[in-house]
N, C-alpha and C. Protein backbone atom coordinates (compact mmCIF):
# COMPACT_ATOMS: atom_id res chain seq x y z
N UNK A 1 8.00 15.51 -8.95
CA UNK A 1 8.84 14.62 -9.74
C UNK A 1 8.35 14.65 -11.19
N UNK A 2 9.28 14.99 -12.18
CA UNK A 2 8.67 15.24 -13.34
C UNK A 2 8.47 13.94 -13.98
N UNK A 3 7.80 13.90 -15.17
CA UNK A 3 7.63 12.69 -16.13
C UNK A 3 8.69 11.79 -16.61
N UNK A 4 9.67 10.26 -16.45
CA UNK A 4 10.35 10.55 -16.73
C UNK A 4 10.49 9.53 -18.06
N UNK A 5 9.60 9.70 -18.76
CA UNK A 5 9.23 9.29 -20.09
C UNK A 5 10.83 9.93 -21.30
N UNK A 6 10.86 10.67 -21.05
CA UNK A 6 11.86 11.46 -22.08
C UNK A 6 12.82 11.00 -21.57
N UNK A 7 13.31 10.59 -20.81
CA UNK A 7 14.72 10.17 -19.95
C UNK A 7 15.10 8.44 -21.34
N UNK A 8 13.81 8.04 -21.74
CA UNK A 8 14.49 6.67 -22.67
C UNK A 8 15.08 7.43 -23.81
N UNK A 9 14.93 8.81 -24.35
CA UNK A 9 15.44 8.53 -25.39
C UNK A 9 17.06 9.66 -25.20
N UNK A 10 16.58 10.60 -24.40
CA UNK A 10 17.86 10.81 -23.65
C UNK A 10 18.70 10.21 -22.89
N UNK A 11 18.72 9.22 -22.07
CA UNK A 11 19.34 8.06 -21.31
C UNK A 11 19.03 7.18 -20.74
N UNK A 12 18.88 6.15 -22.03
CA UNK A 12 17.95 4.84 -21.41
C UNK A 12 18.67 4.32 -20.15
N UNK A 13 20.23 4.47 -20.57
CA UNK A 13 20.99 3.39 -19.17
C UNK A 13 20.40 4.16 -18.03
N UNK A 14 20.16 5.83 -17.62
CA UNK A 14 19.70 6.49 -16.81
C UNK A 14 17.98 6.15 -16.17
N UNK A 15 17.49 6.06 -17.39
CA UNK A 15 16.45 5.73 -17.12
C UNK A 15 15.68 3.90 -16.37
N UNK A 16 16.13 3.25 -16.78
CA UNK A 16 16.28 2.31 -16.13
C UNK A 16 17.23 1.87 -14.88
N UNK A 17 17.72 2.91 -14.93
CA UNK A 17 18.32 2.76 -13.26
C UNK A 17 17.42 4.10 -12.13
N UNK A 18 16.95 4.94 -12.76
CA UNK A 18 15.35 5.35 -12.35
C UNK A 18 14.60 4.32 -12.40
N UNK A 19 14.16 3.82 -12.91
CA UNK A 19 12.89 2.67 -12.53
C UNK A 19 13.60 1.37 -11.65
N UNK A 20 14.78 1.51 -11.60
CA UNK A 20 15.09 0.40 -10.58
C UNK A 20 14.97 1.09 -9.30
N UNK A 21 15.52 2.38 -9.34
CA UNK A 21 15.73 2.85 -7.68
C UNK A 21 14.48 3.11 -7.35
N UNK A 22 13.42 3.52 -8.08
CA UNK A 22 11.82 3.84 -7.63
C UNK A 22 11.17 2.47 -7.06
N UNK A 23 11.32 0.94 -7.40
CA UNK A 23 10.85 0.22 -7.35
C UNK A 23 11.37 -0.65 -6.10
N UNK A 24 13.06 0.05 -5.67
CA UNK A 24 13.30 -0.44 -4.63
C UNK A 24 12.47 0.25 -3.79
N UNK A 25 12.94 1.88 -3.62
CA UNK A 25 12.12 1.86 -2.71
C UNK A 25 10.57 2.39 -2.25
N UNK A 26 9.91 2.27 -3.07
CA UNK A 26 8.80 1.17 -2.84
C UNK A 26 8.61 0.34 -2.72
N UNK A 27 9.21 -0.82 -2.92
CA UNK A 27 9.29 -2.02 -2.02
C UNK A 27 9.43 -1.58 -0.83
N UNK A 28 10.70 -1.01 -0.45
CA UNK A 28 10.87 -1.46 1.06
C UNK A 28 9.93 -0.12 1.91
N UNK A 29 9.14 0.52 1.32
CA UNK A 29 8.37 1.73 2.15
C UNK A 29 6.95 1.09 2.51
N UNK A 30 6.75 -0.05 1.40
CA UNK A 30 5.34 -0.87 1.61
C UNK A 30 5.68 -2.12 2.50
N UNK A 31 6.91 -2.91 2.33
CA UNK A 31 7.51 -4.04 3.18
C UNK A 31 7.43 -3.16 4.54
N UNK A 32 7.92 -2.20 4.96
CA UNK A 32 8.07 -2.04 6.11
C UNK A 32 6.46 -1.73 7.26
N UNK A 33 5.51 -0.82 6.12
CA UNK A 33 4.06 -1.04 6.23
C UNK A 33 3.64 -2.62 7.00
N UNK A 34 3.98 -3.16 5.68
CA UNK A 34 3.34 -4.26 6.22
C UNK A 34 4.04 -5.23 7.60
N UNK A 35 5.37 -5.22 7.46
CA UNK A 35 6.49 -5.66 8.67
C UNK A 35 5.85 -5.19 10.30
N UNK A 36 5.57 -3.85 9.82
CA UNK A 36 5.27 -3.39 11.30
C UNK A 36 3.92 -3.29 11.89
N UNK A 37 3.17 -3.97 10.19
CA UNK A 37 1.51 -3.94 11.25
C UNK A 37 1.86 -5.49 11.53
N UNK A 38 1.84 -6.54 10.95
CA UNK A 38 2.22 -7.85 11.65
C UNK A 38 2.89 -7.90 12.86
N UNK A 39 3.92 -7.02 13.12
CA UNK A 39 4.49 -6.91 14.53
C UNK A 39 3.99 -6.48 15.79
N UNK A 40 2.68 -5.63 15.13
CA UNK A 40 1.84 -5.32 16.12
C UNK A 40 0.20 -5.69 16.70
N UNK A 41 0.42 -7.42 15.78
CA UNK A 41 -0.71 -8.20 16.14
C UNK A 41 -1.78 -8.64 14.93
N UNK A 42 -1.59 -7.78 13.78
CA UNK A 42 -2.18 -8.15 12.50
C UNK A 42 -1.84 -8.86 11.57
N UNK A 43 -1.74 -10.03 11.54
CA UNK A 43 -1.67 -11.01 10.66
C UNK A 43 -2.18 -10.52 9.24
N UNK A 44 -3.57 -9.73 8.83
CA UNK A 44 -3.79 -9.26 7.53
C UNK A 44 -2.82 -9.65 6.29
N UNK A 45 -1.33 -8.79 6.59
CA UNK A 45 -0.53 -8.37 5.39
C UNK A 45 0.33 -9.63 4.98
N UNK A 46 0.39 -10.40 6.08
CA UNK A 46 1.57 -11.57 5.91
C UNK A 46 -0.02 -12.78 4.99
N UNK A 47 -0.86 -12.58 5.45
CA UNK A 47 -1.77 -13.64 4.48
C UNK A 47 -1.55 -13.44 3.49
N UNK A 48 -1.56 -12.05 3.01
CA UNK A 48 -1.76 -11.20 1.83
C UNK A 48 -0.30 -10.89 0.80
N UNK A 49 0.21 -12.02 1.68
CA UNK A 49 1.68 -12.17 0.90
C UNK A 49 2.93 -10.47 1.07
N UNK A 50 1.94 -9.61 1.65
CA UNK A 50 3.28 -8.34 1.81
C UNK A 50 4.19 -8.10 2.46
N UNK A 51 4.25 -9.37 3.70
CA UNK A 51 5.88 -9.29 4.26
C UNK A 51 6.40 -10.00 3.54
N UNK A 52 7.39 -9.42 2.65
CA UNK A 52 8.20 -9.55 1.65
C UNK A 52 9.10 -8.48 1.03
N UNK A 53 10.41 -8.25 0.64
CA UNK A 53 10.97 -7.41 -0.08
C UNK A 53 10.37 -7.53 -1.52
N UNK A 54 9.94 -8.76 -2.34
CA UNK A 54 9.64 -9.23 -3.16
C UNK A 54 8.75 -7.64 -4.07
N UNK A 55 9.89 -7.03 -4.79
CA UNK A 55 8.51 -5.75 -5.97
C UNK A 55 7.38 -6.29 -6.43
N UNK A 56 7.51 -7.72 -6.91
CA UNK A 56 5.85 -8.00 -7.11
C UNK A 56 4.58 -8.00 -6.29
N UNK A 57 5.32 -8.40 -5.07
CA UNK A 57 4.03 -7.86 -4.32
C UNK A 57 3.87 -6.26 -3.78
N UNK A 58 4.48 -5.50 -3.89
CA UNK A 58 4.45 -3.97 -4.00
C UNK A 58 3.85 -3.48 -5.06
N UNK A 59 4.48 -3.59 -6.14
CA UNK A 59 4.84 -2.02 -7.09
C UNK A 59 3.23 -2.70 -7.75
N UNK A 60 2.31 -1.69 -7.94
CA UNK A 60 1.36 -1.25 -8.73
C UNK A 60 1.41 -1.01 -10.02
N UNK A 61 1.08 -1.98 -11.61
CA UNK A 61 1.54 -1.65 -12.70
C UNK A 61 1.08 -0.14 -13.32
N UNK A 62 -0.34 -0.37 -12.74
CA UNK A 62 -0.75 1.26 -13.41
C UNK A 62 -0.22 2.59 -12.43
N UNK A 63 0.53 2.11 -11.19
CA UNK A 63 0.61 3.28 -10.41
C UNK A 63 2.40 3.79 -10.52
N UNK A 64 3.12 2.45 -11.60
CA UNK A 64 4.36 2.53 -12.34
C UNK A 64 4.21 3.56 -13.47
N UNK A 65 3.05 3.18 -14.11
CA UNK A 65 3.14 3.67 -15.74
C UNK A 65 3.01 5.35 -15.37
N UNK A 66 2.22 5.26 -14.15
CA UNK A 66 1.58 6.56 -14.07
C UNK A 66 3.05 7.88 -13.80
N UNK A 67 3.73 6.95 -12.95
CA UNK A 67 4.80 7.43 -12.21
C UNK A 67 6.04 7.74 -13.28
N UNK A 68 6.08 7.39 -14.07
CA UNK A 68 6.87 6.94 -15.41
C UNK A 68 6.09 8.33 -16.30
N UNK A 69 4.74 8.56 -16.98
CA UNK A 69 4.52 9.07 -17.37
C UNK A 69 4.31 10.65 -16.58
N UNK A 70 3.69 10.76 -15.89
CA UNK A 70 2.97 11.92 -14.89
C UNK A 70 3.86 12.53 -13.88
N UNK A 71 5.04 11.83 -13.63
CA UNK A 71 5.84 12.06 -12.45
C UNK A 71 5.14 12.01 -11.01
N UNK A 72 3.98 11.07 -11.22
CA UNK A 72 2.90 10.74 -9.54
C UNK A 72 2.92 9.50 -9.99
N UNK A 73 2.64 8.45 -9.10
CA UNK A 73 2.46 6.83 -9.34
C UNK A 73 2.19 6.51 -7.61
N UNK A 74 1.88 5.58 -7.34
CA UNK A 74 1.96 4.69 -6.18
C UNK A 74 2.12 3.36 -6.03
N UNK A 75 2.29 2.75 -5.05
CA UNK A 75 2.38 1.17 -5.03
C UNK A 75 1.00 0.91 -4.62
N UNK A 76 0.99 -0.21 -4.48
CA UNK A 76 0.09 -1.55 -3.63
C UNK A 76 -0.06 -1.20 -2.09
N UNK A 77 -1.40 -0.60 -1.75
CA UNK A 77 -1.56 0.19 -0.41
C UNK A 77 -1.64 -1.17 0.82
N UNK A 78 -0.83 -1.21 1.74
CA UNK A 78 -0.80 -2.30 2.63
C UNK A 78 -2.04 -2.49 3.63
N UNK A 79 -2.87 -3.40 3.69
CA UNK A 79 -4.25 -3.10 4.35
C UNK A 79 -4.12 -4.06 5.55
N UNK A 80 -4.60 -3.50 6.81
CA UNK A 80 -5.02 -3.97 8.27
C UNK A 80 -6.45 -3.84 8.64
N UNK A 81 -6.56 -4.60 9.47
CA UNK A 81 -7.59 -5.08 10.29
C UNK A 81 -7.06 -4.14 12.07
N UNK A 82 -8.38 -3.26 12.30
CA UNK A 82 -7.87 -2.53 13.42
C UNK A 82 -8.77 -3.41 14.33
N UNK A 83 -9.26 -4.27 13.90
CA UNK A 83 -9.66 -4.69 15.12
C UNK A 83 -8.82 -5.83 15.78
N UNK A 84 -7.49 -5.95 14.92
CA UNK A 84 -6.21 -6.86 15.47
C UNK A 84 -5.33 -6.02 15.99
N UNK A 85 -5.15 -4.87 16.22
CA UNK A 85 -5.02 -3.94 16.87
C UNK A 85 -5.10 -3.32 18.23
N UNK A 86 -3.71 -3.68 19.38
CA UNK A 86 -4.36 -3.57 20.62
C UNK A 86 -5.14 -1.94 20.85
N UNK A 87 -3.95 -1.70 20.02
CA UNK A 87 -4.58 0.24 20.48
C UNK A 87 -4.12 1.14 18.86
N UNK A 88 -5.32 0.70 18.43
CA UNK A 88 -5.44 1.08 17.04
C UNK A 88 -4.95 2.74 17.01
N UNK A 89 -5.43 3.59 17.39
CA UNK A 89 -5.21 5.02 16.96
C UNK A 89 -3.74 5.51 17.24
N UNK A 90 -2.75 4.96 17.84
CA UNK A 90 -1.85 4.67 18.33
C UNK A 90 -0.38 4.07 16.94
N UNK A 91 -1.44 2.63 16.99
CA UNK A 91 -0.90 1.44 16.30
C UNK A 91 -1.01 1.93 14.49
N UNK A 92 -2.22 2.91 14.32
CA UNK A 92 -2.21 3.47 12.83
C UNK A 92 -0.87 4.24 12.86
N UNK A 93 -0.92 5.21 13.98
CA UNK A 93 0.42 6.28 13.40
C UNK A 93 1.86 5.49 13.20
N UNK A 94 1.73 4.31 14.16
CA UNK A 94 3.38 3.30 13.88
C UNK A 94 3.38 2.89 12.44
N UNK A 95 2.31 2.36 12.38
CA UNK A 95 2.28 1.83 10.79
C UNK A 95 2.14 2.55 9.67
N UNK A 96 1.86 3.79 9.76
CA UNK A 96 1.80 4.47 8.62
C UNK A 96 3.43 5.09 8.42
N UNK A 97 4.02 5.65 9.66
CA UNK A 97 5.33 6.29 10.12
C UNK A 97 6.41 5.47 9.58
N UNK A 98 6.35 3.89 9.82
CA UNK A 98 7.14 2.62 9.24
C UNK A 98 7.48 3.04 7.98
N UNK A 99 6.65 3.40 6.79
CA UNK A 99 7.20 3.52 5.64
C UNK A 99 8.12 5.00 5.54
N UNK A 100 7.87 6.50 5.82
CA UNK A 100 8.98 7.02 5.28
C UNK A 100 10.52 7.10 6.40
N UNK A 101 9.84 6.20 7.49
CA UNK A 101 11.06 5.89 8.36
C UNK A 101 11.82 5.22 7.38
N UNK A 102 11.39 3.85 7.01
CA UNK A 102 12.09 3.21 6.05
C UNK A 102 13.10 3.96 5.09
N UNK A 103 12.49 4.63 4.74
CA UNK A 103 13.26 5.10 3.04
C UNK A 103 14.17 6.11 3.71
N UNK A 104 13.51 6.81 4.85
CA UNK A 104 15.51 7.97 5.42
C UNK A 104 16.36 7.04 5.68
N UNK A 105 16.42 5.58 6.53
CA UNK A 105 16.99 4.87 6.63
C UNK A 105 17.64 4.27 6.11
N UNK A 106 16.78 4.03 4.63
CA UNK A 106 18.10 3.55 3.23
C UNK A 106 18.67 3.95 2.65
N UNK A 107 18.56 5.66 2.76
CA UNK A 107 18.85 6.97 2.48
C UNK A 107 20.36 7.63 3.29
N UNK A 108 20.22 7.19 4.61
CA UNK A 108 21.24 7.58 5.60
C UNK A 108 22.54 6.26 5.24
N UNK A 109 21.67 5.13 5.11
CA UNK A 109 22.52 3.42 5.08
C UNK A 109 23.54 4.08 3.44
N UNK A 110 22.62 4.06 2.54
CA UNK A 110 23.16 3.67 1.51
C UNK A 110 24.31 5.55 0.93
N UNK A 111 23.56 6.61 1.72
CA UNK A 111 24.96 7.38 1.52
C UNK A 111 26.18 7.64 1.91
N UNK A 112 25.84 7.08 3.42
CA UNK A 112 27.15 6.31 3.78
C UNK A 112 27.83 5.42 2.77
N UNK A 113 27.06 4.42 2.27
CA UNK A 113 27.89 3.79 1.47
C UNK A 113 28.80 4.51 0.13
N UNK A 114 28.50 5.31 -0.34
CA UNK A 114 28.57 5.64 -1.40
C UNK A 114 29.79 6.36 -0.74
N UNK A 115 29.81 7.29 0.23
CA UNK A 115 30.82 8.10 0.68
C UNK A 115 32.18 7.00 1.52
N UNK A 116 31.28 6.09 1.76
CA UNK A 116 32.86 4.97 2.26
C UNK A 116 33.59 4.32 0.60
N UNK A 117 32.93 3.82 -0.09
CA UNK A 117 33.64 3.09 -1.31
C UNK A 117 33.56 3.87 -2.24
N UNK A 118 33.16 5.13 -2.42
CA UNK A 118 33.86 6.67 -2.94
C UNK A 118 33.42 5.86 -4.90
N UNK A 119 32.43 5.38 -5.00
CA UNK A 119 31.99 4.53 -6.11
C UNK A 119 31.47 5.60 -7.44
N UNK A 120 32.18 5.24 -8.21
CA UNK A 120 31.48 6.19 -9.28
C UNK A 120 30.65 5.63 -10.57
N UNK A 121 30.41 5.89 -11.71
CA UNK A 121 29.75 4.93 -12.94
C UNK A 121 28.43 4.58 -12.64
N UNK A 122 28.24 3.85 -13.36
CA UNK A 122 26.81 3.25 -13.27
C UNK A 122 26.56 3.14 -11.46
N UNK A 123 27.44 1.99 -11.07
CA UNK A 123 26.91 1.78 -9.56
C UNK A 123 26.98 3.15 -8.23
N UNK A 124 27.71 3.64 -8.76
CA UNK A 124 27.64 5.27 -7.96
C UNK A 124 26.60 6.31 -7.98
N UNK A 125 26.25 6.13 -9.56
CA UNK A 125 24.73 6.81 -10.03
C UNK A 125 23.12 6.31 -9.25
N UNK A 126 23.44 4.90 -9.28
CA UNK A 126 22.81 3.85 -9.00
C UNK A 126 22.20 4.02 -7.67
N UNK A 127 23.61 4.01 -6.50
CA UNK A 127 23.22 4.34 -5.16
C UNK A 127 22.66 5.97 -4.94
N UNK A 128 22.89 6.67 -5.87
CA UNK A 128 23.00 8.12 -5.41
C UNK A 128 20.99 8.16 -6.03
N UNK A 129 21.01 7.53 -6.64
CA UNK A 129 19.24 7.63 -7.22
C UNK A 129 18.45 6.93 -6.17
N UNK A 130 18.92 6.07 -5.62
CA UNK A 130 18.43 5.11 -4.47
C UNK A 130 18.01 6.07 -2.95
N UNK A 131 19.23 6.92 -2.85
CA UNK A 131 19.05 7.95 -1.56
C UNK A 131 18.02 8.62 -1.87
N UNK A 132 18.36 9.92 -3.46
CA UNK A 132 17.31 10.44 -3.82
C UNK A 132 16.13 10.03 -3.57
N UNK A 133 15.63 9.10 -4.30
CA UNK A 133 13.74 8.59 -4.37
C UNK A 133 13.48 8.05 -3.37
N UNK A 134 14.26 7.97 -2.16
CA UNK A 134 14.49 7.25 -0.71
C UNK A 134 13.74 8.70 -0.03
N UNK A 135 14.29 9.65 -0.25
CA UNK A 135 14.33 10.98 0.32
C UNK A 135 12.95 11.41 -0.08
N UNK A 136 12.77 11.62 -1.66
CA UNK A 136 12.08 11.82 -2.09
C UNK A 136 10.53 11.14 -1.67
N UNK A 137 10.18 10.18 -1.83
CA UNK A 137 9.74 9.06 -1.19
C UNK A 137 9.13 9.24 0.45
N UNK A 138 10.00 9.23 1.30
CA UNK A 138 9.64 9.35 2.78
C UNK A 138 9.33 10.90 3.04
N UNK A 139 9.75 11.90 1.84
CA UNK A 139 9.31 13.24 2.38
C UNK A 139 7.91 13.69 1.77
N UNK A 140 7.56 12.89 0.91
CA UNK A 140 6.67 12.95 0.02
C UNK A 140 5.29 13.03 0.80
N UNK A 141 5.79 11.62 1.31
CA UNK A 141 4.00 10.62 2.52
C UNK A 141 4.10 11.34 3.32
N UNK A 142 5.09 12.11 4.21
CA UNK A 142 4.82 12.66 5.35
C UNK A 142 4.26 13.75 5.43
N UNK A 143 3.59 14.27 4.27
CA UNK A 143 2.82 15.35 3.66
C UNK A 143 1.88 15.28 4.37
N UNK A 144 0.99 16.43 5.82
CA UNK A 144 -0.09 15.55 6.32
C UNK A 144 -1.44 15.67 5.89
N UNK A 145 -1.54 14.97 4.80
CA UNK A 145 -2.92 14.94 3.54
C UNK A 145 -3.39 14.02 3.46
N UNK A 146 -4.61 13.28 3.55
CA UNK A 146 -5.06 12.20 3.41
C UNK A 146 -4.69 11.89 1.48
N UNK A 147 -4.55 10.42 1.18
CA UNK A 147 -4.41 9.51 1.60
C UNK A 147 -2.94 9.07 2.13
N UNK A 148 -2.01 9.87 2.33
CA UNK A 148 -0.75 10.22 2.73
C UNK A 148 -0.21 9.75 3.94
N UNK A 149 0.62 9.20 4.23
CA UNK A 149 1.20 8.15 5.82
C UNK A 149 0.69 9.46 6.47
N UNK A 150 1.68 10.75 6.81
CA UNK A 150 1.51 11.97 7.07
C UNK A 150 0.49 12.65 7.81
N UNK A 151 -1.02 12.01 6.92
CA UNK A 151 -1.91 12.49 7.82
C UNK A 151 -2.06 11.45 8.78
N UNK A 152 -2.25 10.03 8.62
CA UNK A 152 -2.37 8.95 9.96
C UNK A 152 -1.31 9.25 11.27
N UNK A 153 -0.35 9.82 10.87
CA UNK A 153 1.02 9.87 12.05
C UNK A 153 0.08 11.20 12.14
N UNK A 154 0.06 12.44 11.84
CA UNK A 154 -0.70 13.20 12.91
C UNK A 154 -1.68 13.16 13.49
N UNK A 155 -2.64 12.26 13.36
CA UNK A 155 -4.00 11.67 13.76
C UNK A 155 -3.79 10.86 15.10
N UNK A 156 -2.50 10.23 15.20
CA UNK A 156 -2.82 9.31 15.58
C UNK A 156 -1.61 9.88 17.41
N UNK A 157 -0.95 11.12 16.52
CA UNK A 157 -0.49 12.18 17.92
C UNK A 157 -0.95 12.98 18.41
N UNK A 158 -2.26 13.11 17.98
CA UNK A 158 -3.03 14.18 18.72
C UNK A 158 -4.40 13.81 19.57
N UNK A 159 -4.63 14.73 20.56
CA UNK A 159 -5.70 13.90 21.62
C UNK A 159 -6.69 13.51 20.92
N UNK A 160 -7.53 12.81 21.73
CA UNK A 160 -8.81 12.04 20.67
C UNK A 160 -9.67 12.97 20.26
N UNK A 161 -9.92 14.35 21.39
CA UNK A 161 -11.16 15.16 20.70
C UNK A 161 -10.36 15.99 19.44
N UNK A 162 -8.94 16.19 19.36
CA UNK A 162 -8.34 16.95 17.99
C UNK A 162 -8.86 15.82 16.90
N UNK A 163 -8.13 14.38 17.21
CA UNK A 163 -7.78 13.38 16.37
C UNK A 163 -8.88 13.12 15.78
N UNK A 164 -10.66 13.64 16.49
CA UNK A 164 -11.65 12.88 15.54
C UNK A 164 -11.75 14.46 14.71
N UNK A 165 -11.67 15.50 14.66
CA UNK A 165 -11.73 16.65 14.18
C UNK A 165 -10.40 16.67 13.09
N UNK A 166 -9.72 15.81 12.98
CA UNK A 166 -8.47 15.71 12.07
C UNK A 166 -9.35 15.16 11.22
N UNK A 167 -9.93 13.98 11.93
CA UNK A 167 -10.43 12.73 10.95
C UNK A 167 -11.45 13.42 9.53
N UNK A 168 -12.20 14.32 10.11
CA UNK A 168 -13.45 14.74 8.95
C UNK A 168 -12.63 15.76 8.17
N UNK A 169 -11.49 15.90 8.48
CA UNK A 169 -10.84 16.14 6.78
C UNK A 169 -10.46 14.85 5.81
N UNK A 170 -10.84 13.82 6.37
CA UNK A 170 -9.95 12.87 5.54
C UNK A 170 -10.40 13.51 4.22
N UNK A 171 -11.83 13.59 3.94
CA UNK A 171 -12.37 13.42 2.73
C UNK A 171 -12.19 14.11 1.68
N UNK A 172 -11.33 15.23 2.32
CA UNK A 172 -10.59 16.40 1.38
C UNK A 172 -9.64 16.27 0.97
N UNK A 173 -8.88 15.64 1.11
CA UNK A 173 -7.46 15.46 1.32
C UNK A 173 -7.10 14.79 0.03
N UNK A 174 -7.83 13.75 -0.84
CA UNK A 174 -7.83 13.25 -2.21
C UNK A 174 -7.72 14.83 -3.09
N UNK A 175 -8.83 15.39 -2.85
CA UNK A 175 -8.62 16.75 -3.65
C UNK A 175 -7.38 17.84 -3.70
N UNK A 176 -7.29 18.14 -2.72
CA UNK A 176 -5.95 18.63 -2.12
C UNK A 176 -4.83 18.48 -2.30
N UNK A 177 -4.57 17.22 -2.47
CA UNK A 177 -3.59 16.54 -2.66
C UNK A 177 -3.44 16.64 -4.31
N UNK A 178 -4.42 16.04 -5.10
CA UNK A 178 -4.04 15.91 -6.83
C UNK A 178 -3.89 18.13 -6.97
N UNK A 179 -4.61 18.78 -6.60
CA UNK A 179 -4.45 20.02 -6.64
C UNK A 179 -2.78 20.49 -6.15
N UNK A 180 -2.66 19.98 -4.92
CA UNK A 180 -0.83 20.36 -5.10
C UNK A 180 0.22 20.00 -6.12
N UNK A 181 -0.54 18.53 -6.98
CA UNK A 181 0.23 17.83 -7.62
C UNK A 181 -0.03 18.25 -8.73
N UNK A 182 -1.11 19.03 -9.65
CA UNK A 182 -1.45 19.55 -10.61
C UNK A 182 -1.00 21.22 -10.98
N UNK A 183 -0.92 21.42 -9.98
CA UNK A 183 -0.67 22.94 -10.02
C UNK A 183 1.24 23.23 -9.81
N UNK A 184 1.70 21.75 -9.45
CA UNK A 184 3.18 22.19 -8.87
C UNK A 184 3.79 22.18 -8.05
N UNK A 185 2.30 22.77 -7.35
CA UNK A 185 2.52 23.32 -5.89
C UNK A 185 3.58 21.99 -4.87
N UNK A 186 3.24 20.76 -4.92
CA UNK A 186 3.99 19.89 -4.55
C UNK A 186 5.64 20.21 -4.19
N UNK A 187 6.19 20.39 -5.24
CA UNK A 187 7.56 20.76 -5.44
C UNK A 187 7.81 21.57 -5.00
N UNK A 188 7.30 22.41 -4.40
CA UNK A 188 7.57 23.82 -3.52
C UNK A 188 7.55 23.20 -2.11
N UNK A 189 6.59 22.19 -1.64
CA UNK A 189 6.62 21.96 -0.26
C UNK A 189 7.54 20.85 0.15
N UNK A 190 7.84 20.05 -0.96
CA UNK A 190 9.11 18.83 -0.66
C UNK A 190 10.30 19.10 -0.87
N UNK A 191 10.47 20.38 -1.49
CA UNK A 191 11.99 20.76 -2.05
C UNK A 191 12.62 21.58 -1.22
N UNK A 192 12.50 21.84 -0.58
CA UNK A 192 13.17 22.59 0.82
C UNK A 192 13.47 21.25 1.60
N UNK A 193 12.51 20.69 2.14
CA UNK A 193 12.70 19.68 2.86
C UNK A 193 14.14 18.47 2.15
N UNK A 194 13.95 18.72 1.28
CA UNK A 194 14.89 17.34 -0.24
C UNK A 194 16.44 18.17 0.27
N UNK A 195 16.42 19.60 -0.01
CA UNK A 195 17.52 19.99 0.15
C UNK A 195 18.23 19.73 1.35
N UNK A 196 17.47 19.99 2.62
CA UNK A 196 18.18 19.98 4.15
C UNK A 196 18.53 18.86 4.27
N UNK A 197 17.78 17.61 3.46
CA UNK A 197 17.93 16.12 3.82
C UNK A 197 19.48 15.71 2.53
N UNK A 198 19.47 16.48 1.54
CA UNK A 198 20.29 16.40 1.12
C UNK A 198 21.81 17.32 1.53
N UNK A 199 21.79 18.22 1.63
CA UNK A 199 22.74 18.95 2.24
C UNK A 199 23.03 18.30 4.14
N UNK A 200 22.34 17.53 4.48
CA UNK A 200 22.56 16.90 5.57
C UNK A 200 23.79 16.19 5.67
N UNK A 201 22.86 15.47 4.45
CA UNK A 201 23.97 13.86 4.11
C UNK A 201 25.04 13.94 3.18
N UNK A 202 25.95 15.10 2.91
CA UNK A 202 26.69 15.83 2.46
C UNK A 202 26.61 14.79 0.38
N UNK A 203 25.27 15.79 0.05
CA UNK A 203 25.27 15.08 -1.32
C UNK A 203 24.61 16.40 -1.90
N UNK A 204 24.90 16.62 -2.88
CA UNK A 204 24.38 17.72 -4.02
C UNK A 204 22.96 17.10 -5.08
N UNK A 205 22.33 18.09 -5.03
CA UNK A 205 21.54 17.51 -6.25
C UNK A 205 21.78 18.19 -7.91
């Protein structure tokens, strides 16, 4: 995702309807985080104020600016207690999986919409940026790289003697990860995936 700093002076109305659709969904990729570890016995996130749609308790200011400037950013990482957890290694892959489930979901919801009320202008742009960074978004985490949903959902499907031999990569996976994102390389492994999910849902980029 490139920088999208230049987008204010080329199209502010554009650009602020980029920072709206990024902030939805992140909200609802961290709401659903947190929705589904509470559902599965951890109180943690609801103390912590994150069952909520509410962006303030999501969106990360420096992980906005970053996202805004750098074309990388993140939200507000949703934190559990595994020892509220009936069957934690299990219960990690639901909860990590929750968020880019989320965003195909608002992705599938909201291009339907767009293709039933056939909407154009601002609010047509609007929904069609919403699917995008929806897409974008849930194909992103499922990258399986630590600190990435991606790697917990494969950790948490594979037998225990793979799953602890997954685990001692975590520590690589920070590196790895800014290295795909520095070099490019990123955009080569989500953009195939962006297309099928887009050519699915009969939308062009």
């Amino acid at each position: 995702m490139p920088g999208l700093l230049g987008l204010i002076f080329q199209s502010p109305i554009v650009f602020f309807l980029v920072i709206a659709a990024l902030v939805i969904s992140i909200s609802i990729h961290e709401f659903s985080h947190a929705f589904v570890t509470t559902s599965l016995g951890d109180p943690t996130p609801k103390y912590q104020g994150r069952v909520t749609l509410n962006p303030k308790s999501h969106i990360d200011p420096l992980g906005l600016i970053f996202l805004v400037i750098g074309g990388f950013g993140w939200g507000r990482p949703v934190m559990f207690n595994e020892l509220n957890l009936k069957n934690p290694k299990r219960d990690r892959a639901l909860i990590a999986f929750a968020g880019p489930l989320s965003n195909f979901i608002v992705a599938v919801v909201f291009s339907l919409l767009l293709k039933i009320l056939g909407l154009g202008g601002i609010l047509g742009t609007f929904l069609y940026l919403v699917i995008i960074y929806n897409l974008l978004l849930g194909i992103f985490n499922l990258i399986p790289i630590h600190p990435l949903d991606g790697f917990k959902v494969v950790s948490g499907l594979l037998p225990n003697n793979l799953a602890y031999q997954w685990e001692q990569t975590r520590k690589w996976g920070i590196y790895i990860l800014l290295f795909l994102i520095l070099t490019g390389t990123v955009g080569n492994v989500v953009g195939p995936f962006l297309d099928f999910a887009t050519n699915l849902l009969g939308l062009t980029l």
